[in-house]
N, C-alpha and C. Protein backbone atom coordinates (compact mmCIF):
# COMPACT_ATOMS: atom_id res chain seq x y z
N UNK A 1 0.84 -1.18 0.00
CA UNK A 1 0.00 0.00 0.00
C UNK A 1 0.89 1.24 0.00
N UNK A 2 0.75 1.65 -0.83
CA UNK A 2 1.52 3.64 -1.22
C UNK A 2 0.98 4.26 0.08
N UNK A 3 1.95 4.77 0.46
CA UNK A 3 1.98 6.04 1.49
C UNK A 3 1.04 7.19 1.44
N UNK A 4 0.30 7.45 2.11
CA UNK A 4 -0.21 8.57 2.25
C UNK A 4 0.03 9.78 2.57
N UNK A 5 -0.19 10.63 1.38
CA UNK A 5 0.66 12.27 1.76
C UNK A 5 -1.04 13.04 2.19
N UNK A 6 -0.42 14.60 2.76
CA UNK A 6 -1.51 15.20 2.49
C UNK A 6 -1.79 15.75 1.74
N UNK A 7 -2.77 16.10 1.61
CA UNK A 7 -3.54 17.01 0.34
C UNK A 7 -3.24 18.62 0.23
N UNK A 8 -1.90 19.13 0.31
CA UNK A 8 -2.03 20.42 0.17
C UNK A 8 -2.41 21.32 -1.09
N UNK A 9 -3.25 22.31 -0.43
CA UNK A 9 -3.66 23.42 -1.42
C UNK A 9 -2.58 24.59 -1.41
N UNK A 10 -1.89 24.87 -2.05
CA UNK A 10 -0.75 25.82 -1.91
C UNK A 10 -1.62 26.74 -1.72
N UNK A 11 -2.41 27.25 -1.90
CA UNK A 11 -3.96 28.24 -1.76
C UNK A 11 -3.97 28.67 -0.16
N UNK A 12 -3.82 27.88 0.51
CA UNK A 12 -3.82 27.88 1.67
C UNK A 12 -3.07 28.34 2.71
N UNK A 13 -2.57 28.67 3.69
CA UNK A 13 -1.53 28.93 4.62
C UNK A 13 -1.52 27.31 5.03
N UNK A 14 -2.27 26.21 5.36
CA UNK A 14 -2.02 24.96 5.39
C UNK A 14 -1.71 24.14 4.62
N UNK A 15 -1.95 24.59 3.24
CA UNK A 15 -1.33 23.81 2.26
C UNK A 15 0.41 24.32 2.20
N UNK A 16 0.59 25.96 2.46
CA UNK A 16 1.85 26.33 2.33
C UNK A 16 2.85 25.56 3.19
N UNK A 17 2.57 25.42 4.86
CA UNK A 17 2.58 24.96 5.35
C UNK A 17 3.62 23.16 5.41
N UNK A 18 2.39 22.63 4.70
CA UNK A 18 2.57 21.51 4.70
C UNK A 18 3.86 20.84 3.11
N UNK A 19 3.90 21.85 2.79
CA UNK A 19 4.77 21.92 1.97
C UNK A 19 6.10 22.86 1.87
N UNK A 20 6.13 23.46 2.96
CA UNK A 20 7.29 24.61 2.87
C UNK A 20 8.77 24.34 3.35
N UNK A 21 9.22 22.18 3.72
CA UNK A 21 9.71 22.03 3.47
C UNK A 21 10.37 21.30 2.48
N UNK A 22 9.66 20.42 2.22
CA UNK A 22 10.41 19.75 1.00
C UNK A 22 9.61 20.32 -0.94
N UNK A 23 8.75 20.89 -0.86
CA UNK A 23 8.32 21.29 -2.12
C UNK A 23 7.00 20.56 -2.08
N UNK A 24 6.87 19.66 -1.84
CA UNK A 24 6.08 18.51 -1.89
C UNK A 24 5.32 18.32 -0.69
N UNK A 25 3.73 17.53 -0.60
CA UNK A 25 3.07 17.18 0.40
C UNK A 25 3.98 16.35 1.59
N UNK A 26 3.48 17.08 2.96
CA UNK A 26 4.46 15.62 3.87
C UNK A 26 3.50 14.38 3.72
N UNK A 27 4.37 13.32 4.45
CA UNK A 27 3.73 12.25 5.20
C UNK A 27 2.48 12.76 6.16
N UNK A 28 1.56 11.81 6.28
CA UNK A 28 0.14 12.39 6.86
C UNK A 28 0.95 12.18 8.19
N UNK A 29 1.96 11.12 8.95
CA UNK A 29 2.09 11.16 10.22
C UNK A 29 2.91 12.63 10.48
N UNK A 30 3.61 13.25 9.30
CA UNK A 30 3.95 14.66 9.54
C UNK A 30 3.24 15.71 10.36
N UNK A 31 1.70 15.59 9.52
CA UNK A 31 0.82 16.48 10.12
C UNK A 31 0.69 17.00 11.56
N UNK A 32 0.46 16.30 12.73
CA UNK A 32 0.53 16.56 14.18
C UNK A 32 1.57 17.98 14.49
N UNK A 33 2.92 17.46 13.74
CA UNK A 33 3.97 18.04 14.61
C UNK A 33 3.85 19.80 13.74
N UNK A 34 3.26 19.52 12.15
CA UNK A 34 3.24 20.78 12.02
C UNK A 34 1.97 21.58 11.99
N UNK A 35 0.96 20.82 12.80
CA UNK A 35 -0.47 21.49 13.40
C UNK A 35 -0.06 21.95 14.65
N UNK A 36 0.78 21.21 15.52
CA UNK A 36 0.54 21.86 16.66
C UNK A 36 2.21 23.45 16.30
N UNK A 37 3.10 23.28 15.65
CA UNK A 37 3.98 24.29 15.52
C UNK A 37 3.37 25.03 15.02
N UNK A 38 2.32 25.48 14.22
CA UNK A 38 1.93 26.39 13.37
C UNK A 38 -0.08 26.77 13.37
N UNK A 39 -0.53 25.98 14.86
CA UNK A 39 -1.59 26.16 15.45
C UNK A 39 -2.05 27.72 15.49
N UNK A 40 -1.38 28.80 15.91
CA UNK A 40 -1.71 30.03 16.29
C UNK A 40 -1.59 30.74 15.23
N UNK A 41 -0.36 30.61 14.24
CA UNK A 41 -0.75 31.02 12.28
C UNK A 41 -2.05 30.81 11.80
N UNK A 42 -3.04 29.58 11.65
CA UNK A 42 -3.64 28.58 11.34
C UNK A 42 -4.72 29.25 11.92
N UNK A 43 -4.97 29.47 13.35
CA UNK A 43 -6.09 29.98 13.83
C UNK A 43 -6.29 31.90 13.35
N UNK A 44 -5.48 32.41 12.79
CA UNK A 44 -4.95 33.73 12.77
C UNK A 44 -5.48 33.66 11.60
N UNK A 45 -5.63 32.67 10.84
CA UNK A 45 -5.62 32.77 9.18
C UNK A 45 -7.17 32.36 9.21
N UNK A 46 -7.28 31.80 9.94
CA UNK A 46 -9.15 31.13 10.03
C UNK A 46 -8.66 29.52 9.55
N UNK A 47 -7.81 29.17 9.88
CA UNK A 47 -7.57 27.82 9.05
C UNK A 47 -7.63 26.10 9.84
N UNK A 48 -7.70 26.84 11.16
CA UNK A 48 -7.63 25.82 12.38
C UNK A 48 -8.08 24.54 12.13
N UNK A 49 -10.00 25.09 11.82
CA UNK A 49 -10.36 24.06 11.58
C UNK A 49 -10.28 22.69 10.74
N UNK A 50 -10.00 23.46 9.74
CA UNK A 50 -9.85 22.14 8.54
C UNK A 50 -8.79 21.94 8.48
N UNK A 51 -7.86 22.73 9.36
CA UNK A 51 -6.50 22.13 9.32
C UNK A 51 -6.15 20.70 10.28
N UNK A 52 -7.40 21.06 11.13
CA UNK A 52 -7.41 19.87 12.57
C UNK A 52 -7.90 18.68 11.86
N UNK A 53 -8.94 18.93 11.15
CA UNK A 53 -9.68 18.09 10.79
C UNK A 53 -9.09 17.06 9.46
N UNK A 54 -7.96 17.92 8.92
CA UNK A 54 -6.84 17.02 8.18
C UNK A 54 -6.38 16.18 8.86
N UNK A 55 -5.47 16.89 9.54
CA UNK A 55 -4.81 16.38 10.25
C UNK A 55 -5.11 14.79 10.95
N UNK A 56 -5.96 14.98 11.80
CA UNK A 56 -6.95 13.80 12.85
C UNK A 56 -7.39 13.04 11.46
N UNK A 57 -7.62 13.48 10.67
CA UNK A 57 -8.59 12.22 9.70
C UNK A 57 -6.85 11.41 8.95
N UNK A 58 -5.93 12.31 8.73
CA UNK A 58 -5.10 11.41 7.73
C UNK A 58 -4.26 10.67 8.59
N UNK A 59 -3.83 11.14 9.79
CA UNK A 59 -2.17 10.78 10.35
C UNK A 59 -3.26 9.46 11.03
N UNK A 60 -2.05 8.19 10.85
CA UNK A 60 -2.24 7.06 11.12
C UNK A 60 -2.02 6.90 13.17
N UNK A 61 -3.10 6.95 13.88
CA UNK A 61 -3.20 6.74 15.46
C UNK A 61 -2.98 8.32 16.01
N UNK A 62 -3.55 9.40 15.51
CA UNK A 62 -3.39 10.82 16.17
C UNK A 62 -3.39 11.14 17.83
N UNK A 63 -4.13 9.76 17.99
CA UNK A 63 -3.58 9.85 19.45
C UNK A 63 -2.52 9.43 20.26
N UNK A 64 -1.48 9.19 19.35
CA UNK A 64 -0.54 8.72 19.86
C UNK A 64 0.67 9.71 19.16
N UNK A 65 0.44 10.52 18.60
CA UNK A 65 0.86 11.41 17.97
C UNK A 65 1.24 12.64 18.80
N UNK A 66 -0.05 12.82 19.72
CA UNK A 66 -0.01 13.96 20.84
C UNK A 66 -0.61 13.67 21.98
N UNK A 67 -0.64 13.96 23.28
CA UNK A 67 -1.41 13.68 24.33
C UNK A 67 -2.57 13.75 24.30
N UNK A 68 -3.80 13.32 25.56
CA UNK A 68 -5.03 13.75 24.52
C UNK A 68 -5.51 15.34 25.22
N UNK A 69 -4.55 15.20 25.97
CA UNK A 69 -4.99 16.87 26.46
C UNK A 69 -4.43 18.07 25.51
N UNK A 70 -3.52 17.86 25.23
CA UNK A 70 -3.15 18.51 23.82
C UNK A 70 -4.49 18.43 22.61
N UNK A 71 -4.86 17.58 22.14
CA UNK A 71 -5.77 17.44 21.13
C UNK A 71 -7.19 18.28 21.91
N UNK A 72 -7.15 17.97 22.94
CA UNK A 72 -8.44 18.62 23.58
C UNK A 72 -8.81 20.11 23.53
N UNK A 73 -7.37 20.56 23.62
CA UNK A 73 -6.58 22.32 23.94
C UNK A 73 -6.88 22.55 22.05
N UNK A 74 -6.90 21.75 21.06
CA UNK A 74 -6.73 22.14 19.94
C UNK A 74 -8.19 22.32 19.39
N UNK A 75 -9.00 21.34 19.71
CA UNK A 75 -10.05 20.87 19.36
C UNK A 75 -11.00 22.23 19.83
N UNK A 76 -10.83 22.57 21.22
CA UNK A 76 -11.43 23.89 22.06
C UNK A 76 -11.19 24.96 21.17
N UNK A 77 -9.76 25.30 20.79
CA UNK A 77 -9.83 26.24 19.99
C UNK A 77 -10.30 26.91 18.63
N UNK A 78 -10.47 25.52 17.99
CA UNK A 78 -11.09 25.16 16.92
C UNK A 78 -12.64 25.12 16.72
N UNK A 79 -13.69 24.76 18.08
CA UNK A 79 -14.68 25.04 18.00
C UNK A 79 -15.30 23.35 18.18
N UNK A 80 -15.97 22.86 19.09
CA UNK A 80 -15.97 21.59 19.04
C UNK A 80 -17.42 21.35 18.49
N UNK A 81 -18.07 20.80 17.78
CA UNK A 81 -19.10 20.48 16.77
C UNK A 81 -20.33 20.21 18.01
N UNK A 82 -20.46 19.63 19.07
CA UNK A 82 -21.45 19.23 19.64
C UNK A 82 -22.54 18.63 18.96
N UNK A 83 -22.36 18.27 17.99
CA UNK A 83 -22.78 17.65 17.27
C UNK A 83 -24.17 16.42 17.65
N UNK A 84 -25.38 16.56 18.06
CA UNK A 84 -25.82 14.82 18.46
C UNK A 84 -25.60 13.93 17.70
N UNK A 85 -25.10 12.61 18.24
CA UNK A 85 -25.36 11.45 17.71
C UNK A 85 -26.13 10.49 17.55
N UNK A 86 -26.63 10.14 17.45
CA UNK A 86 -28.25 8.75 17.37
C UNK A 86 -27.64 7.70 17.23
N UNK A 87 -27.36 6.95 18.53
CA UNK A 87 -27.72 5.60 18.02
C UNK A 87 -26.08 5.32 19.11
N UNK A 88 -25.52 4.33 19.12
CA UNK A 88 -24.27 3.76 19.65
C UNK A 88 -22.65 4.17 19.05
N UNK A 89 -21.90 4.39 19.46
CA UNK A 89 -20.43 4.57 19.08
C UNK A 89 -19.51 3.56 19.24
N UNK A 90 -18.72 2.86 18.44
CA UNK A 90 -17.64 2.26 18.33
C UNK A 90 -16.37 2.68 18.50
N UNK A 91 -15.24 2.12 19.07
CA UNK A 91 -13.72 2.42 19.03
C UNK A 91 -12.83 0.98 19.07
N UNK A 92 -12.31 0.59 18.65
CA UNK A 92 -11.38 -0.96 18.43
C UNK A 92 -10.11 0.18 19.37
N UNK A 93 -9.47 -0.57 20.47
CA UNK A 93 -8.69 -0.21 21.28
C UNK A 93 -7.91 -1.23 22.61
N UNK A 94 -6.88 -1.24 22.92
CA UNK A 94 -6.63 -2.21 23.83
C UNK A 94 -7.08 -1.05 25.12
N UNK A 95 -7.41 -1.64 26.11
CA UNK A 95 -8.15 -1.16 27.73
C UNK A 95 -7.20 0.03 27.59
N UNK A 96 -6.33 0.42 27.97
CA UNK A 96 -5.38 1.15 28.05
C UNK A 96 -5.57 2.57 27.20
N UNK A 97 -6.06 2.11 26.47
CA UNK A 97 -6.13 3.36 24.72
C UNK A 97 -8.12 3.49 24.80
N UNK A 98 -9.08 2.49 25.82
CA UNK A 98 -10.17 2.36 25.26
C UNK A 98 -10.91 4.12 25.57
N UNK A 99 -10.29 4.92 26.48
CA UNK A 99 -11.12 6.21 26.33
C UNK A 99 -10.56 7.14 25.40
N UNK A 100 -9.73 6.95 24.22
CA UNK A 100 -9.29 7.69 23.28
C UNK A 100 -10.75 8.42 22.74
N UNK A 101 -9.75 9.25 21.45
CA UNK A 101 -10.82 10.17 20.72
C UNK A 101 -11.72 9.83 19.55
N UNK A 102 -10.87 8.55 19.16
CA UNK A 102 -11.51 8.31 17.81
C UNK A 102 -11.98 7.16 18.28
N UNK A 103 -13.59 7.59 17.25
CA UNK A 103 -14.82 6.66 17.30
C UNK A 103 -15.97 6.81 16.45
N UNK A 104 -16.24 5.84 15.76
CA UNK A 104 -16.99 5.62 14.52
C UNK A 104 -18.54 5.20 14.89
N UNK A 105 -19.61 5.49 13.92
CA UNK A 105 -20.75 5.30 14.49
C UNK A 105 -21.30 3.79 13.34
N UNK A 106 -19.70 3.50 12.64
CA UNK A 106 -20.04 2.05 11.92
C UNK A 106 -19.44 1.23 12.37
N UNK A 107 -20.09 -0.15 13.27
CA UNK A 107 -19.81 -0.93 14.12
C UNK A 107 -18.59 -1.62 13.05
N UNK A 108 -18.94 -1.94 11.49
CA UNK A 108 -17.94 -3.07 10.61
C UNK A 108 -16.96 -2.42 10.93
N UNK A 109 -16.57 -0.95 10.76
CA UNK A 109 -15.07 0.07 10.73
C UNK A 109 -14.77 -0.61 12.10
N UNK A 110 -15.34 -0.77 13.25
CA UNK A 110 -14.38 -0.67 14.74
C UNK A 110 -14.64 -2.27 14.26
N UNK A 111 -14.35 -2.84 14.20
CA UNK A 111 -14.55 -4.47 14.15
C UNK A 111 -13.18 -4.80 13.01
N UNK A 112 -13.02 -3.90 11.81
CA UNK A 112 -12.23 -3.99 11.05
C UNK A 112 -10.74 -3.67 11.52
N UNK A 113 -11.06 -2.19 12.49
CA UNK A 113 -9.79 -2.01 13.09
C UNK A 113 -9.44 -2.83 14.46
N UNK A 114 -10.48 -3.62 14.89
CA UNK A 114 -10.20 -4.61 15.98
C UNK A 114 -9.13 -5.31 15.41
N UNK A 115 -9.56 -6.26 14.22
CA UNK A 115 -8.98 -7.55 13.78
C UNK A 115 -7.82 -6.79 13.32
N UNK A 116 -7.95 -5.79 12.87
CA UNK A 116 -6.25 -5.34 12.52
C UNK A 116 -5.39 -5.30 13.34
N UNK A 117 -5.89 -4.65 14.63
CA UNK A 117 -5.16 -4.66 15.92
C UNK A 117 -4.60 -5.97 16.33
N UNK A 118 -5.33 -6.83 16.09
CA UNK A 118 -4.88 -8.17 16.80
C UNK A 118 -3.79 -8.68 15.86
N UNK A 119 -4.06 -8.02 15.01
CA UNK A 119 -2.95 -9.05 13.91
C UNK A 119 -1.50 -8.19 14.44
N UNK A 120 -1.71 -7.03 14.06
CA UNK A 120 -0.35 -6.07 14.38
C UNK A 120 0.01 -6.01 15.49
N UNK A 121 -0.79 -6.25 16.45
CA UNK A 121 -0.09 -6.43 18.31
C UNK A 121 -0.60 -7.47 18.89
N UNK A 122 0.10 -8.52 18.63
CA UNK A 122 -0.62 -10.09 19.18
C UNK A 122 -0.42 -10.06 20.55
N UNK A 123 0.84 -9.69 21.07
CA UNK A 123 1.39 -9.46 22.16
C UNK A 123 0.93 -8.37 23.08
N UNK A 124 0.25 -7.51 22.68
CA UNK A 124 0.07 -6.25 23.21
C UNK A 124 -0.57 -6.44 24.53
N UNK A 125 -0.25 -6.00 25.90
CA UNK A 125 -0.95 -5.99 27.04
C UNK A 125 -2.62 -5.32 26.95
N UNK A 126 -2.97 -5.70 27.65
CA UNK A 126 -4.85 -5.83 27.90
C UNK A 126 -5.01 -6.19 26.18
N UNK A 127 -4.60 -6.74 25.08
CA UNK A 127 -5.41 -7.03 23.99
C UNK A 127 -6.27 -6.27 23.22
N UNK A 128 -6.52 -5.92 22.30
CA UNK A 128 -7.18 -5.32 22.01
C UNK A 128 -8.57 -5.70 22.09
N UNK A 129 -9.39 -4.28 22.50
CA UNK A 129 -10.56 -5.03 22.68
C UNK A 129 -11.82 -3.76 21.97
N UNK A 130 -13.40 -4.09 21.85
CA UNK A 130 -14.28 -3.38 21.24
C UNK A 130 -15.00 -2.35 21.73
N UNK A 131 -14.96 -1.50 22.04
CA UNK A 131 -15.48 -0.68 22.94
C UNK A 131 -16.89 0.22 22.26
N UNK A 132 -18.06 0.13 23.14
CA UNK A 132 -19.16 0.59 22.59
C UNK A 132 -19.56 1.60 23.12
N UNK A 133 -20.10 2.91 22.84
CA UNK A 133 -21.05 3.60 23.80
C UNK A 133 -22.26 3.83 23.06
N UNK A 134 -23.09 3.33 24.14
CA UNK A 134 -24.70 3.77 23.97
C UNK A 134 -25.48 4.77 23.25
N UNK A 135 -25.05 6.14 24.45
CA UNK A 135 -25.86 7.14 23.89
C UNK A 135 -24.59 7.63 24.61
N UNK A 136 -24.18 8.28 23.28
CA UNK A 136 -23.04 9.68 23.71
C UNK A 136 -23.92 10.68 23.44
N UNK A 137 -22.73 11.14 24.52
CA UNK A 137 -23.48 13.01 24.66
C UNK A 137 -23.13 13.95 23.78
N UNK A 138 -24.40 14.46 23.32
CA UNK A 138 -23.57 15.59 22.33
C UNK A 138 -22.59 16.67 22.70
N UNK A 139 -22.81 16.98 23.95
CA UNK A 139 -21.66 18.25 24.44
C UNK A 139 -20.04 17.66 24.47
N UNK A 140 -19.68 16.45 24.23
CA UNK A 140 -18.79 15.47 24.25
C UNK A 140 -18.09 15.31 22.62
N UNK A 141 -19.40 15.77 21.58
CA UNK A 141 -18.75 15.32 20.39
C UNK A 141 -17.73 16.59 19.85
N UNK A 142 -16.81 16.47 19.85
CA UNK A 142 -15.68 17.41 19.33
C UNK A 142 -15.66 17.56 17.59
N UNK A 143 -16.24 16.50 17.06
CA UNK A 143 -15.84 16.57 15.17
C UNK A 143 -16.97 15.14 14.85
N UNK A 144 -17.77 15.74 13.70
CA UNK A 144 -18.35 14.41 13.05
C UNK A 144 -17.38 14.38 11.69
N UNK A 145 -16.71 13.31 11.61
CA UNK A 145 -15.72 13.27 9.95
C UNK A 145 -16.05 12.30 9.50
N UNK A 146 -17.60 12.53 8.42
CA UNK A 146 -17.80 11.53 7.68
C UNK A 146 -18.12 11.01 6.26
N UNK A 147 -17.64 11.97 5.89
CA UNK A 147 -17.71 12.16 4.40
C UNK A 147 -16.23 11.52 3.97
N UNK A 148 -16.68 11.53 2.49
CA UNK A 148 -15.66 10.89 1.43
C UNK A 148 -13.83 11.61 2.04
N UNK A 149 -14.30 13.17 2.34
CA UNK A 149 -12.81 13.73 2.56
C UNK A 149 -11.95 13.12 3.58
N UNK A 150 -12.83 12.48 4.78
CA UNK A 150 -12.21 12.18 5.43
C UNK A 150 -12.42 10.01 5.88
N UNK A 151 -11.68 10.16 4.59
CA UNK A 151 -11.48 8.52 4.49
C UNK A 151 -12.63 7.58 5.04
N UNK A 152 -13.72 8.15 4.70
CA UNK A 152 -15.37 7.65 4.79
C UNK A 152 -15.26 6.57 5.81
N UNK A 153 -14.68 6.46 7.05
CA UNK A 153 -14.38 5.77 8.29
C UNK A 153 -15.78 6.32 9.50
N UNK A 154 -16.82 7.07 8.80
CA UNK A 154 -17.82 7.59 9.50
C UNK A 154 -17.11 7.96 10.93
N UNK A 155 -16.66 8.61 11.15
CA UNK A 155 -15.74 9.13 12.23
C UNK A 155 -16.72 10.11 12.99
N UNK A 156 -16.26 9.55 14.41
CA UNK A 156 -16.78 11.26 15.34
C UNK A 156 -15.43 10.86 16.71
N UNK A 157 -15.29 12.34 16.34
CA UNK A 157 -14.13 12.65 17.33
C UNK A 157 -14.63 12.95 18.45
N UNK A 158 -14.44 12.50 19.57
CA UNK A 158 -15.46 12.10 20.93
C UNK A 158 -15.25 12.04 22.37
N UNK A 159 -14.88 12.59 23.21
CA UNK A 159 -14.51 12.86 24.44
C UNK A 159 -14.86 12.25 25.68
N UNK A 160 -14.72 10.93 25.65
CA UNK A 160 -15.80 9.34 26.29
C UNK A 160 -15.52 10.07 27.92
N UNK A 161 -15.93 10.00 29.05
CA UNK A 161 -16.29 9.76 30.42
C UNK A 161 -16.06 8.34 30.24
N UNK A 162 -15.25 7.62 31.49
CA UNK A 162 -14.98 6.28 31.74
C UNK A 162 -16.05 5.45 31.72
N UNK A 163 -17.12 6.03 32.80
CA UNK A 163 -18.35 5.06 32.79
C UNK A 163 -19.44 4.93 31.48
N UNK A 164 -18.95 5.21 30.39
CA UNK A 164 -19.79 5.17 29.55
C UNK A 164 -19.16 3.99 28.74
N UNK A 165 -18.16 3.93 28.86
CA UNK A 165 -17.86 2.54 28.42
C UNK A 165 -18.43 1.30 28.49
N UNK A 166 -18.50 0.52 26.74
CA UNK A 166 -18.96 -0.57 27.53
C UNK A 166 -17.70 -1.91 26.71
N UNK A 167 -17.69 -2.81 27.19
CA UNK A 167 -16.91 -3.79 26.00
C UNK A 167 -17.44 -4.53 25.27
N UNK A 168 -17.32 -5.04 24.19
CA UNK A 168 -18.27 -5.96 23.49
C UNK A 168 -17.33 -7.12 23.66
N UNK A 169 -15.70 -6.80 22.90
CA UNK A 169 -15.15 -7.71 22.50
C UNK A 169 -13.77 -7.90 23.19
């Protein structure tokens, strides 16, 4: 599988950005380090948002990319969608990772990235496992990313409370 770059618009202060060192789009795991260096340009320019929203949709595990209190501090500034959701939320995660940000409202996507998990960390402590929530709260939803732009993974970026957890798998 070919590498994934980002999509810069030289149009942009984020497309400039993302290209102002090598000529060329970075690596999507690039993104993080030059969202959070160039966060206060970005918000100055009006660009925050869709710059976050690159970012989090392309770079491969964004939460492991930055803390999640960092992403939280970014997400605030950016404007968090509150978005309601209907219906249950998914996240494929070992216990450890299960209150992360990313979470899909298509059970096959967290089931897909389960079995991936298991294959790529057989070994991994607590295992990977399925994590469901019920009824999330909308004051909780930070980003719905579910369109074609953002790798149609029906995504909502999501701010779980512990007890809302549940496990399936």
């Amino acid at each position: 599988m070919a590498a994934m770059t980002a999509t810069a618009d030289t149009q942009t202060l984020w497309g400039q950005i993302q290209r102002s060192r090598h000529g060329y789009p970075c690596g999507r795991n690039e993104l993080p380090r030059l969202l959070f260096g160039h966060f206060q340009e970005l918000m100055q320019a009006g660009e925050l948002r869709a710059a976050l929203e690159d970012t989090w949709s392309l770079c491969e595990w964004p939460g492991r990319a930055a803390d999640t209190t960092s992403w939280l501090a970014l997400w605030g500034l950016a404007g968090a969608d509150h978005t309601p959701v209907t219906g249950p939320i998914w996240r494929a995660a070992a216990e450890v990772y299960a209150d992360g940000l990313s979470w899909t409202t298509d059970r096959n996507i967290a089931v897909r990235f389960h079995d991936r998990n298991l294959k790529r960390f057989p070994t991994m402590p607590g295992r990977c496992g399925l994590w469901r929530i019920d009824h999330p709260e909308s004051s909780h939803v930070l980003a719905v990313l579910d369109d074609a732009s953002h790798r149609n993974e029906h995504e909502i970026v999501y701010s779980p409370q512990v007890d809302e957890l549940v496990r399936e798998l």
